[in-house]
PDB file of N, CA and C in Angstrom:
ATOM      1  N   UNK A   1      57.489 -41.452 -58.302  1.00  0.00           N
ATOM      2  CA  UNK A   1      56.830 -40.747 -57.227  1.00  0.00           C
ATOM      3  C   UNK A   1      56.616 -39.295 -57.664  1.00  0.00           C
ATOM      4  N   UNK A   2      55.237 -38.555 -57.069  1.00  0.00           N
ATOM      5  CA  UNK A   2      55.112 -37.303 -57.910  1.00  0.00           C
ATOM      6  C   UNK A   2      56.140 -36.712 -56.959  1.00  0.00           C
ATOM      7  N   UNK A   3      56.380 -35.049 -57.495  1.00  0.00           N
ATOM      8  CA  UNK A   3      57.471 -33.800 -56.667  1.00  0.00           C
ATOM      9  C   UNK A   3      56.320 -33.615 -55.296  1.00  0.00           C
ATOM     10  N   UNK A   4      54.907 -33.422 -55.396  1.00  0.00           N
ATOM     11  CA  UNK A   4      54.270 -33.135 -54.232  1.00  0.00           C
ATOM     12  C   UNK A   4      54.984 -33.794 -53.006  1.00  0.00           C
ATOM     13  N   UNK A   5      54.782 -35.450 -53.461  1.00  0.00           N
ATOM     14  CA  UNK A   5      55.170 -36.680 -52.756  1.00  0.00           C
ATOM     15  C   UNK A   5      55.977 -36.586 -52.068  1.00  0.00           C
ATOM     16  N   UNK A   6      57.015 -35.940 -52.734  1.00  0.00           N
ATOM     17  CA  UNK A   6      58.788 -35.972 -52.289  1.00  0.00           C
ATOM     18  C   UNK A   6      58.771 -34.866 -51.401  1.00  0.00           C
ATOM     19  N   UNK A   7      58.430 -33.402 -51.883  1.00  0.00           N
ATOM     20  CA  UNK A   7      58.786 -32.613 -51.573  1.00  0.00           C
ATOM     21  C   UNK A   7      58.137 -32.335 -49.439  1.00  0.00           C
ATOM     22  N   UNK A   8      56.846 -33.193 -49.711  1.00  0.00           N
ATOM     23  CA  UNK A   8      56.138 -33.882 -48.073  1.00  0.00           C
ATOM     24  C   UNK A   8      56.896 -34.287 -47.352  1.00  0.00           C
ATOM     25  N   UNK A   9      58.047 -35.448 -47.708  1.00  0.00           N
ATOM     26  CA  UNK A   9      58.705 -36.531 -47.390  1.00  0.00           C
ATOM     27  C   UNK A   9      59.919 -35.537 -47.120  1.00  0.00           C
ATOM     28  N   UNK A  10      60.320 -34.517 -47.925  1.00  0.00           N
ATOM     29  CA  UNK A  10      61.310 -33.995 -47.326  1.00  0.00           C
ATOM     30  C   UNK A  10      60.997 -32.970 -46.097  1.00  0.00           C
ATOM     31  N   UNK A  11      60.020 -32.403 -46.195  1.00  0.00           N
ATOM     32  CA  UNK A  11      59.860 -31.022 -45.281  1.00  0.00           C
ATOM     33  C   UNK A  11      59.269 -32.223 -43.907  1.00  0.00           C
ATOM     34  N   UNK A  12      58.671 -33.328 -43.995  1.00  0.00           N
ATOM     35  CA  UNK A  12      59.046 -33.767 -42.710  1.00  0.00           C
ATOM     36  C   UNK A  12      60.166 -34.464 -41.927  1.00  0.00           C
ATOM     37  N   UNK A  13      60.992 -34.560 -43.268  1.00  0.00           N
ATOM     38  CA  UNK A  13      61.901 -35.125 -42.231  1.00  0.00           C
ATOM     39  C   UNK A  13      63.168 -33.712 -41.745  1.00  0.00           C
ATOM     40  N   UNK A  14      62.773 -33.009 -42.570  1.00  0.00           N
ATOM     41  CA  UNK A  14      63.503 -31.422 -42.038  1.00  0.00           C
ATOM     42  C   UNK A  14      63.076 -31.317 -40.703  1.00  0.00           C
ATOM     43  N   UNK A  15      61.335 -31.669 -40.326  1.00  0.00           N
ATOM     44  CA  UNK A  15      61.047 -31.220 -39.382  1.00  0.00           C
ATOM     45  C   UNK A  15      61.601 -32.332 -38.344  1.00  0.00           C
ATOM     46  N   UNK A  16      61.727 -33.117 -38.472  1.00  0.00           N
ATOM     47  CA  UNK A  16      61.802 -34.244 -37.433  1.00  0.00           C
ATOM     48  C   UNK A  16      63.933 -33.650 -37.407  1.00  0.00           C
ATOM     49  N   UNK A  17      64.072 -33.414 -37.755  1.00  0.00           N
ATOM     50  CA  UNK A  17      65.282 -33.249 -37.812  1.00  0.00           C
ATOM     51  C   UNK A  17      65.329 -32.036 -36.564  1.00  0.00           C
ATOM     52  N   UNK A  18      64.508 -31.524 -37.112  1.00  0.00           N
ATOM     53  CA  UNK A  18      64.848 -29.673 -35.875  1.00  0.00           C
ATOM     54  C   UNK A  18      64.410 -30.102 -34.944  1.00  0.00           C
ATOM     55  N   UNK A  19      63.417 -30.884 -34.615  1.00  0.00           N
ATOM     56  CA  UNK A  19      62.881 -31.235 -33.424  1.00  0.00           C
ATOM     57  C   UNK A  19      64.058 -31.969 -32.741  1.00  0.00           C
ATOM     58  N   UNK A  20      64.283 -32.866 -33.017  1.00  0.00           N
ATOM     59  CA  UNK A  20      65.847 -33.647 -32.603  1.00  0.00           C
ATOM     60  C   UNK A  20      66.417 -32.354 -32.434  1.00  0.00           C
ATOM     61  N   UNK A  21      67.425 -31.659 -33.443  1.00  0.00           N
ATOM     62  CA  UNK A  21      67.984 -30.655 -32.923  1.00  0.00           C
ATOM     63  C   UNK A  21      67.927 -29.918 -31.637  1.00  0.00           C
ATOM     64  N   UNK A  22      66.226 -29.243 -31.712  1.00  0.00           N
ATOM     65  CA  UNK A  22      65.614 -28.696 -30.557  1.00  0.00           C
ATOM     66  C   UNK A  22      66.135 -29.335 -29.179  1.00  0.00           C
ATOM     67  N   UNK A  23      65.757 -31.134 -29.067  1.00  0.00           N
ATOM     68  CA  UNK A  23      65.695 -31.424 -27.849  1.00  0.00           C
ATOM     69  C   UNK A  23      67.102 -31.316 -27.527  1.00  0.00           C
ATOM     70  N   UNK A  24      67.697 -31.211 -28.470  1.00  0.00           N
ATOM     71  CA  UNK A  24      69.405 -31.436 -27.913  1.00  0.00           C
ATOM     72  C   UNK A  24      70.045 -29.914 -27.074  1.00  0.00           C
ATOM     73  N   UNK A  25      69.665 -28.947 -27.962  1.00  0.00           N
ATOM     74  CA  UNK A  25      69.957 -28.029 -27.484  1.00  0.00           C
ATOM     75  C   UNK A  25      69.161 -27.544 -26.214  1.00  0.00           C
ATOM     76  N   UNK A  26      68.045 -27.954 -25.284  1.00  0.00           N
ATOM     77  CA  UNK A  26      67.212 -27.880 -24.822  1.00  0.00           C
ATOM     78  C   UNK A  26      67.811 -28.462 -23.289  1.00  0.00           C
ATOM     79  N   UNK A  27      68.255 -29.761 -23.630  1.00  0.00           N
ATOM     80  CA  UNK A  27      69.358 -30.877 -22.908  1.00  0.00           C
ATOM     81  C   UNK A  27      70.442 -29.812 -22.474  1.00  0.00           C
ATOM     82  N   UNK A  28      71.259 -29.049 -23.406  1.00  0.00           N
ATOM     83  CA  UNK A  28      72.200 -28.574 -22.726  1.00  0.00           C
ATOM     84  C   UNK A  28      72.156 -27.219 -22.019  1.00  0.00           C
ATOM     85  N   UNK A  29      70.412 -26.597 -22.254  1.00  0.00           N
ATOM     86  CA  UNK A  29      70.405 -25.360 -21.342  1.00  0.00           C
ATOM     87  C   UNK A  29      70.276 -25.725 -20.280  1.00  0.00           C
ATOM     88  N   UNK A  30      69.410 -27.044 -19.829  1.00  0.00           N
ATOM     89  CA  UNK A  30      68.708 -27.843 -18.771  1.00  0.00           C
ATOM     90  C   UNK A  30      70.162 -27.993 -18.373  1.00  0.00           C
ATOM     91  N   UNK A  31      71.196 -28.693 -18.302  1.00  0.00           N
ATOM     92  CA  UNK A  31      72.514 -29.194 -17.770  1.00  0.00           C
ATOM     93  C   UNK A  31      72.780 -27.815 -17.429  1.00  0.00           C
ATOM     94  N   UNK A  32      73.350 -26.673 -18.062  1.00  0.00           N
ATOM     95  CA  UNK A  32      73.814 -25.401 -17.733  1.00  0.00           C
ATOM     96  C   UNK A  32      73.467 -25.043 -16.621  1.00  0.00           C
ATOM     97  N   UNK A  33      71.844 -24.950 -16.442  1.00  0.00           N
ATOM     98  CA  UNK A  33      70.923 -24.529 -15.185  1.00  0.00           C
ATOM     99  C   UNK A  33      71.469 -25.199 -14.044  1.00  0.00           C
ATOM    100  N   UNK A  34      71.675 -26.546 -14.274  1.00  0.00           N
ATOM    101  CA  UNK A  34      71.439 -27.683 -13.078  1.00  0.00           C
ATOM    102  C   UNK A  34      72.963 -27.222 -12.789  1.00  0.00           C
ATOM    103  N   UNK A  35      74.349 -27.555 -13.632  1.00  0.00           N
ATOM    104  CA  UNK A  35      75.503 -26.773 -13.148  1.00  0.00           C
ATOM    105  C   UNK A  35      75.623 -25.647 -12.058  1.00  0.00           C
ATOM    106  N   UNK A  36      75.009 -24.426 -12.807  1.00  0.00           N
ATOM    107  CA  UNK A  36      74.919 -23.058 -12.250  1.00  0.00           C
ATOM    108  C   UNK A  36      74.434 -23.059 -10.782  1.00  0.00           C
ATOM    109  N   UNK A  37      73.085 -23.912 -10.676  1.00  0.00           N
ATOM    110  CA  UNK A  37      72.438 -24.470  -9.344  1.00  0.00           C
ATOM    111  C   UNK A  37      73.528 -25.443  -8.498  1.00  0.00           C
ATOM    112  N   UNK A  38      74.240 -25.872  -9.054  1.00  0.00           N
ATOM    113  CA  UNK A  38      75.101 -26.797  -8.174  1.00  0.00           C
ATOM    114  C   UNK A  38      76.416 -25.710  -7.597  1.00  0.00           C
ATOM    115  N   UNK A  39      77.057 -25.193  -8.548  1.00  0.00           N
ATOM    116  CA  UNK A  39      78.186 -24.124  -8.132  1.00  0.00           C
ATOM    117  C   UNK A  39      77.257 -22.919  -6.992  1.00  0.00           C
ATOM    118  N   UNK A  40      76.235 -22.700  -6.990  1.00  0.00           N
ATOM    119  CA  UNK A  40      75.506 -21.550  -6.203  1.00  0.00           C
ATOM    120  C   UNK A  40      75.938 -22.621  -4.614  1.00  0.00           C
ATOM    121  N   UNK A  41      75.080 -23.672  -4.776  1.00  0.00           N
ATOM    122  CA  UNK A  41      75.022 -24.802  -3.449  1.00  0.00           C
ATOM    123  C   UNK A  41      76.122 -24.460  -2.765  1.00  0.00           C
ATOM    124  N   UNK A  42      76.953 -25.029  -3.769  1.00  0.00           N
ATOM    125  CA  UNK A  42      78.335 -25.609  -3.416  1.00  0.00           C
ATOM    126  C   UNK A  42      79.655 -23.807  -2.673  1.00  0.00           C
ATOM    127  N   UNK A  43      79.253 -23.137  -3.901  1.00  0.00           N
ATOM    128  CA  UNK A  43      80.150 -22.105  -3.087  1.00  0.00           C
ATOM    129  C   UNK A  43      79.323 -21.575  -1.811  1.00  0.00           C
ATOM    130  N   UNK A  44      78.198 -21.852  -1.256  1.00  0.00           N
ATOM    131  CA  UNK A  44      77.391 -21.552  -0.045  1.00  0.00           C
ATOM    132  C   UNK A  44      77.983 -22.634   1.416  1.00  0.00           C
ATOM    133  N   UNK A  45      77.666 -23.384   0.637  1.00  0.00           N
ATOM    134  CA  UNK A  45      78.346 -24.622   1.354  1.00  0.00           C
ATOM    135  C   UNK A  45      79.978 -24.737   1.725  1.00  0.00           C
ATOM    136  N   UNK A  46      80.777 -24.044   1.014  1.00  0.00           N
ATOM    137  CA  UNK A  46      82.329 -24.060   1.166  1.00  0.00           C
ATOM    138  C   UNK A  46      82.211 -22.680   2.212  1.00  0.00           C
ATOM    139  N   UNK A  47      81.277 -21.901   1.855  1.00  0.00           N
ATOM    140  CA  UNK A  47      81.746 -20.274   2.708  1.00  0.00           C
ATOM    141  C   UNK A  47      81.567 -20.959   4.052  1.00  0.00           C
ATOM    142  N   UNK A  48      80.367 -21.370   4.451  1.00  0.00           N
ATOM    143  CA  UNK A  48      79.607 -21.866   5.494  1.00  0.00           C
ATOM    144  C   UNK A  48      80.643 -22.941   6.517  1.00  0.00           C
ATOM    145  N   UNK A  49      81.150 -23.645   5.694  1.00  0.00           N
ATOM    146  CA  UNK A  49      82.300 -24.923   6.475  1.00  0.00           C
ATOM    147  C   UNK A  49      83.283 -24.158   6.454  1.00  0.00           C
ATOM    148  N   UNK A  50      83.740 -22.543   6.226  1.00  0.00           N
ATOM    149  CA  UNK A  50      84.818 -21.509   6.550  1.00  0.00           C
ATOM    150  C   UNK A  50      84.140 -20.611   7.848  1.00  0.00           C
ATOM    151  N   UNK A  51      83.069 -20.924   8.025  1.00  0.00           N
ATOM    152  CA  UNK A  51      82.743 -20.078   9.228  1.00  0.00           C
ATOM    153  C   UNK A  51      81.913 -18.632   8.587  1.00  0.00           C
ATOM    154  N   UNK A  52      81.682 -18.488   7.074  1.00  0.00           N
ATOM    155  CA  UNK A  52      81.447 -17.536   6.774  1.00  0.00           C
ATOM    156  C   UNK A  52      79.785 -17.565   6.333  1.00  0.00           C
ATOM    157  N   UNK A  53      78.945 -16.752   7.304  1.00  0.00           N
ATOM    158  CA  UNK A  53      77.663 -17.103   6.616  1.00  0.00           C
ATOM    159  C   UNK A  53      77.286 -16.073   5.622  1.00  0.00           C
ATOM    160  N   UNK A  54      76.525 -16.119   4.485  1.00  0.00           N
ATOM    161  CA  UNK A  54      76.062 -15.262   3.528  1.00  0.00           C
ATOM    162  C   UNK A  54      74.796 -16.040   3.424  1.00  0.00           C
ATOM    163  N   UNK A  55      74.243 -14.543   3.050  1.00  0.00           N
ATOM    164  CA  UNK A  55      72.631 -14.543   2.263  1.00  0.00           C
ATOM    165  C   UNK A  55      72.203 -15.035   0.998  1.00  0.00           C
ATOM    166  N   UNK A  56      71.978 -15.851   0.400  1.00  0.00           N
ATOM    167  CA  UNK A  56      71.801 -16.617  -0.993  1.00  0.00           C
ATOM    168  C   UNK A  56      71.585 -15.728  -1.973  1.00  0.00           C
ATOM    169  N   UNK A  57      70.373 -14.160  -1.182  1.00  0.00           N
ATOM    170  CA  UNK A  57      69.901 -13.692  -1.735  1.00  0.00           C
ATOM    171  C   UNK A  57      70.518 -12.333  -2.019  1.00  0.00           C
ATOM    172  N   UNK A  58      71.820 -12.140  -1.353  1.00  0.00           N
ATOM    173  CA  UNK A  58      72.294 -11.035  -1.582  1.00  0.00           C
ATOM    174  C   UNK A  58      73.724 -11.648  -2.646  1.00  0.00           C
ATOM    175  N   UNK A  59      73.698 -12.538  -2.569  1.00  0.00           N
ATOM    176  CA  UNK A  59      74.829 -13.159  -3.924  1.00  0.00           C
ATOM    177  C   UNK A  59      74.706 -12.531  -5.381  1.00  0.00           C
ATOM    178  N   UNK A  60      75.762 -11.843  -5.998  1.00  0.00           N
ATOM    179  CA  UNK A  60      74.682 -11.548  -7.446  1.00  0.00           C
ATOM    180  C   UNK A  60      75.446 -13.067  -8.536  1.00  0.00           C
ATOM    181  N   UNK A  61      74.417 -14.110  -8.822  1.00  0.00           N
ATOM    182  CA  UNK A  61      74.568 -14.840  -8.986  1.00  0.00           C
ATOM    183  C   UNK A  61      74.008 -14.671 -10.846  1.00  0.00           C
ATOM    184  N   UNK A  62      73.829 -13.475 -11.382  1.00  0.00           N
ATOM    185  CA  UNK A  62      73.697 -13.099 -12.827  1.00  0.00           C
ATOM    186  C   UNK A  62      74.634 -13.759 -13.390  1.00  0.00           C
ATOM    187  N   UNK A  63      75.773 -13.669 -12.928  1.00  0.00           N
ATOM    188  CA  UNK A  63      76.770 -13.776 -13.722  1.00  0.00           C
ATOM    189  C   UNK A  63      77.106 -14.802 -14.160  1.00  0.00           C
ATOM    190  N   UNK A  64      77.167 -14.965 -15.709  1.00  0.00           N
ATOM    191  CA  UNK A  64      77.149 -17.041 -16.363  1.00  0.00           C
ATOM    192  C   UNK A  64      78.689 -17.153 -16.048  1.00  0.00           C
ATOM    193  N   UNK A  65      78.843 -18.248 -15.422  1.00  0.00           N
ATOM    194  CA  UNK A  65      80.444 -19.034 -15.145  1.00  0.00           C
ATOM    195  C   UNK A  65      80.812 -19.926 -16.689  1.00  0.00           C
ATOM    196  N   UNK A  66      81.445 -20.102 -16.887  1.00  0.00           N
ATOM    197  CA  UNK A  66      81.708 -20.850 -18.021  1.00  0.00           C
ATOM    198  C   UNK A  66      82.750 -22.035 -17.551  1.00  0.00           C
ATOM    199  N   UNK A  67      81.817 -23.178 -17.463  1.00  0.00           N
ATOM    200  CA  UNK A  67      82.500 -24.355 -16.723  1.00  0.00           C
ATOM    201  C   UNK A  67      83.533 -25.192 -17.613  1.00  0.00           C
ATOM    202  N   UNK A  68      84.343 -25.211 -17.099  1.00  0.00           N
ATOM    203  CA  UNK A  68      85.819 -25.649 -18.005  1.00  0.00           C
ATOM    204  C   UNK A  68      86.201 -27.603 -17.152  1.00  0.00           C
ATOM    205  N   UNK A  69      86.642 -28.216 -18.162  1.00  0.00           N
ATOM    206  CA  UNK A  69      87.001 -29.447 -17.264  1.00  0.00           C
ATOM    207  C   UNK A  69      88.475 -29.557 -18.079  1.00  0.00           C
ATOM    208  N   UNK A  70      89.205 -30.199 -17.526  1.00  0.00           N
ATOM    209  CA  UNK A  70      90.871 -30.539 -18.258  1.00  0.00           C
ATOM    210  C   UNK A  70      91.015 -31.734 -17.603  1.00  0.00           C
ATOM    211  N   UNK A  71      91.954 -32.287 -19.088  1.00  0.00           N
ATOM    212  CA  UNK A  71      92.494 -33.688 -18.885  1.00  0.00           C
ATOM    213  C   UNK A  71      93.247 -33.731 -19.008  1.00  0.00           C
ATOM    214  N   UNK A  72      94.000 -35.156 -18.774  1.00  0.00           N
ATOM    215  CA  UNK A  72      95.260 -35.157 -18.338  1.00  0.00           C
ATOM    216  C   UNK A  72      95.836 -36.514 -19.939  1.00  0.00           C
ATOM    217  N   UNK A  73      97.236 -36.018 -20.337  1.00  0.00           N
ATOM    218  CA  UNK A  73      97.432 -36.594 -21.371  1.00  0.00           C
ATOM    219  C   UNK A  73      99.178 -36.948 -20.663  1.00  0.00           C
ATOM    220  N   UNK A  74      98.729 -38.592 -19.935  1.00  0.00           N
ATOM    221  CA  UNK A  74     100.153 -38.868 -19.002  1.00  0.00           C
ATOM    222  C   UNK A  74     101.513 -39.514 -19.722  1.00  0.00           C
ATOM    223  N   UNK A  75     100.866 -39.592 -21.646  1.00  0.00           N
ATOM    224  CA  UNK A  75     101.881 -40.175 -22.687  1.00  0.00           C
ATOM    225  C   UNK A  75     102.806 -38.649 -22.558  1.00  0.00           C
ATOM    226  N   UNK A  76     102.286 -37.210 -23.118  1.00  0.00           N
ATOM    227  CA  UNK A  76     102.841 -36.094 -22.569  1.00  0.00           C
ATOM    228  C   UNK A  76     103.161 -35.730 -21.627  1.00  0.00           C
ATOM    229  N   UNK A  77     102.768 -36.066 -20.343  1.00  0.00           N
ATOM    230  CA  UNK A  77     103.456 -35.896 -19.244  1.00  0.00           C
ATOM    231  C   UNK A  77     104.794 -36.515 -19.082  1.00  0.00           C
ATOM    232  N   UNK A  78     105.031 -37.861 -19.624  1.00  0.00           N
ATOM    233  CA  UNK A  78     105.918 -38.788 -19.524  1.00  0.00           C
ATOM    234  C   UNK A  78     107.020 -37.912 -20.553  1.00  0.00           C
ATOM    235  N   UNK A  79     106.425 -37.804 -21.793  1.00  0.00           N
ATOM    236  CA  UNK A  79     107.267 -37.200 -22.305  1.00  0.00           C
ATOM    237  C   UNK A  79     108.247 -35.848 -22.109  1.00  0.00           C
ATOM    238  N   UNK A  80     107.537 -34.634 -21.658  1.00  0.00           N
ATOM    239  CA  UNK A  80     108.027 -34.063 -20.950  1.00  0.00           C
ATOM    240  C   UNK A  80     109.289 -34.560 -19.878  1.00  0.00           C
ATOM    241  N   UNK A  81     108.905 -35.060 -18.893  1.00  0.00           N
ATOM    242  CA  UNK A  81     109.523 -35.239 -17.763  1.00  0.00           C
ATOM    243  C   UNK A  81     110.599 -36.040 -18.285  1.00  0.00           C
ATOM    244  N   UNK A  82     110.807 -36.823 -19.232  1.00  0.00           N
ATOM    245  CA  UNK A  82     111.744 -37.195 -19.658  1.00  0.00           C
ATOM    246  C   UNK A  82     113.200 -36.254 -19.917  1.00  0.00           C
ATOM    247  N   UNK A  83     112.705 -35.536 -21.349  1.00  0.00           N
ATOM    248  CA  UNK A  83     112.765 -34.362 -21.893  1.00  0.00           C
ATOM    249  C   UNK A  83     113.764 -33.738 -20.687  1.00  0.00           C
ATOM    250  N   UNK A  84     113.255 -33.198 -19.593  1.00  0.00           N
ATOM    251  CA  UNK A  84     113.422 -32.351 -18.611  1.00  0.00           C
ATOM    252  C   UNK A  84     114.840 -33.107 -18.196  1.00  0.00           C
ATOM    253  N   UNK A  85     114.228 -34.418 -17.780  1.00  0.00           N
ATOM    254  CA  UNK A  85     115.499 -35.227 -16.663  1.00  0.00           C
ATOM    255  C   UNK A  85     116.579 -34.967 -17.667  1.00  0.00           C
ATOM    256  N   UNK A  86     116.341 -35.654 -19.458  1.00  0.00           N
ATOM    257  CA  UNK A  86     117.947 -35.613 -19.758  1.00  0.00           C
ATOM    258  C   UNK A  86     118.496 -34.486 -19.838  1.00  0.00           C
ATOM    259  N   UNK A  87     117.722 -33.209 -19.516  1.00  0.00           N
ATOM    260  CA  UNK A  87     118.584 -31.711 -19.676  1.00  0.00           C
ATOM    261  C   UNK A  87     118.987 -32.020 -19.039  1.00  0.00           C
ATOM    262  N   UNK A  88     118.462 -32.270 -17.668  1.00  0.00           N
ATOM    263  CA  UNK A  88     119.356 -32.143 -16.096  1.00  0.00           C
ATOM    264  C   UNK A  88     120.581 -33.120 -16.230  1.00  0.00           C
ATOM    265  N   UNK A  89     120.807 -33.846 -16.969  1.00  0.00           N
ATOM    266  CA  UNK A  89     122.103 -35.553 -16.526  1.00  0.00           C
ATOM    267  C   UNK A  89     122.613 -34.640 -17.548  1.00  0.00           C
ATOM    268  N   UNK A  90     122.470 -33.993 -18.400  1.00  0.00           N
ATOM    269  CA  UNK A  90     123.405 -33.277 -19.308  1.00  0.00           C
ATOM    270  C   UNK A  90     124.022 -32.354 -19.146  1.00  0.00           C
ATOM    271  N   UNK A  91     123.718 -31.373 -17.649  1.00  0.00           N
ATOM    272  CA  UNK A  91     124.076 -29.773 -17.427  1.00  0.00           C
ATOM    273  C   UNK A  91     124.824 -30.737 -16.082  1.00  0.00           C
ATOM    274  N   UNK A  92     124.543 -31.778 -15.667  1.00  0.00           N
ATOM    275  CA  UNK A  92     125.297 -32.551 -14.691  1.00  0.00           C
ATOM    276  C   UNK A  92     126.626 -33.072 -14.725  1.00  0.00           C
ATOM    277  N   UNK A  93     126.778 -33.555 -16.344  1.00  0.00           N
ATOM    278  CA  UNK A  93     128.568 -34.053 -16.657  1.00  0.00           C
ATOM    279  C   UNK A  93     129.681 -33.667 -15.976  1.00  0.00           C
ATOM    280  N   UNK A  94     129.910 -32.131 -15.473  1.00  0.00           N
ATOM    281  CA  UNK A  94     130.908 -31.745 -15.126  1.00  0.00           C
ATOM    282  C   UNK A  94     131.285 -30.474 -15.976  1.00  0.00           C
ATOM    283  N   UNK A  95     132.276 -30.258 -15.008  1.00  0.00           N
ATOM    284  CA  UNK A  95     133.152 -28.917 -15.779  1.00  0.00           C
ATOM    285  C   UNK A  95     133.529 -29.163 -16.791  1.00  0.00           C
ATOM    286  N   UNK A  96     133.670 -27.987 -17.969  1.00  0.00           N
ATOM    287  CA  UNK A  96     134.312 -28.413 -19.080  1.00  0.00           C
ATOM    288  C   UNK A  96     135.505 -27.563 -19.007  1.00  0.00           C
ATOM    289  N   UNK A  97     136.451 -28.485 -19.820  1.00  0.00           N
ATOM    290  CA  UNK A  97     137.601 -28.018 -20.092  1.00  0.00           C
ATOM    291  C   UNK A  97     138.021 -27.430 -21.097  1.00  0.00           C
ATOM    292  N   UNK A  98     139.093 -26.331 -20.762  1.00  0.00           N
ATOM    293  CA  UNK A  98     139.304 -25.067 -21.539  1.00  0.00           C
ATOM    294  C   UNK A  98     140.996 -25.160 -21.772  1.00  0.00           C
ATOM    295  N   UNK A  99     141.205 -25.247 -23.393  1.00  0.00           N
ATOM    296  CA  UNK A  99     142.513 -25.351 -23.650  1.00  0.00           C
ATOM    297  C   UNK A  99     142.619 -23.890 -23.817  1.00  0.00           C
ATOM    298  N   UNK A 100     143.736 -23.206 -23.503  1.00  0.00           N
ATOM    299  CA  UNK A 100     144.157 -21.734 -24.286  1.00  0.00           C
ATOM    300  C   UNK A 100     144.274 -21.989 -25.340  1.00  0.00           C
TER     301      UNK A 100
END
């Protein structure tokens, strides 16, 4: 195959590559937005079922939240709590005894 050949074959699939790239990163500004739009709703909606009304438009809603999720790892939990109980059955034995 000539270098022209190849060198075609590569710069499109570079391109098909960024484009993929593109849509991905594109996907997660779109999610960000739709987030940001849901937390605006939602803290309007919590003030409101407190009796508290506010203006949407006097919110300064500039500010990017950085949405965090946590999971739960209940093999570590178990472990822990284990951990914990036998301190406790151990500080439980009783008095110790003291020879002079």
């Amino acid at each position: 195959m000539e270098w022209s050949k190849l060198k075609n074959i590569i710069i499109l699939i570079l391109l098909i590559l960024n484009l993929f790239l593109l849509f991905l990163v594109g996907g997660r500004a779109q999610q960000r937005a739709e987030a940001q739009e849901e937390i605006k709703k939602s803290t309007i909606a919590y003030l409101l079922k407190n009796g508290i009304k506010v203006d949407e438009k006097i919110v300064p809603w500039d500010a990017q939240y950085d949405l965090q999720m946590a999971d739960r790892d209940q093999e570590e939990e178990e472990r822990l709590a284990r951990m914990i109980l036998k301190e406790v059955k151990e500080r439980k034995v009783g008095p110790a005894v003291f020879k002079p």
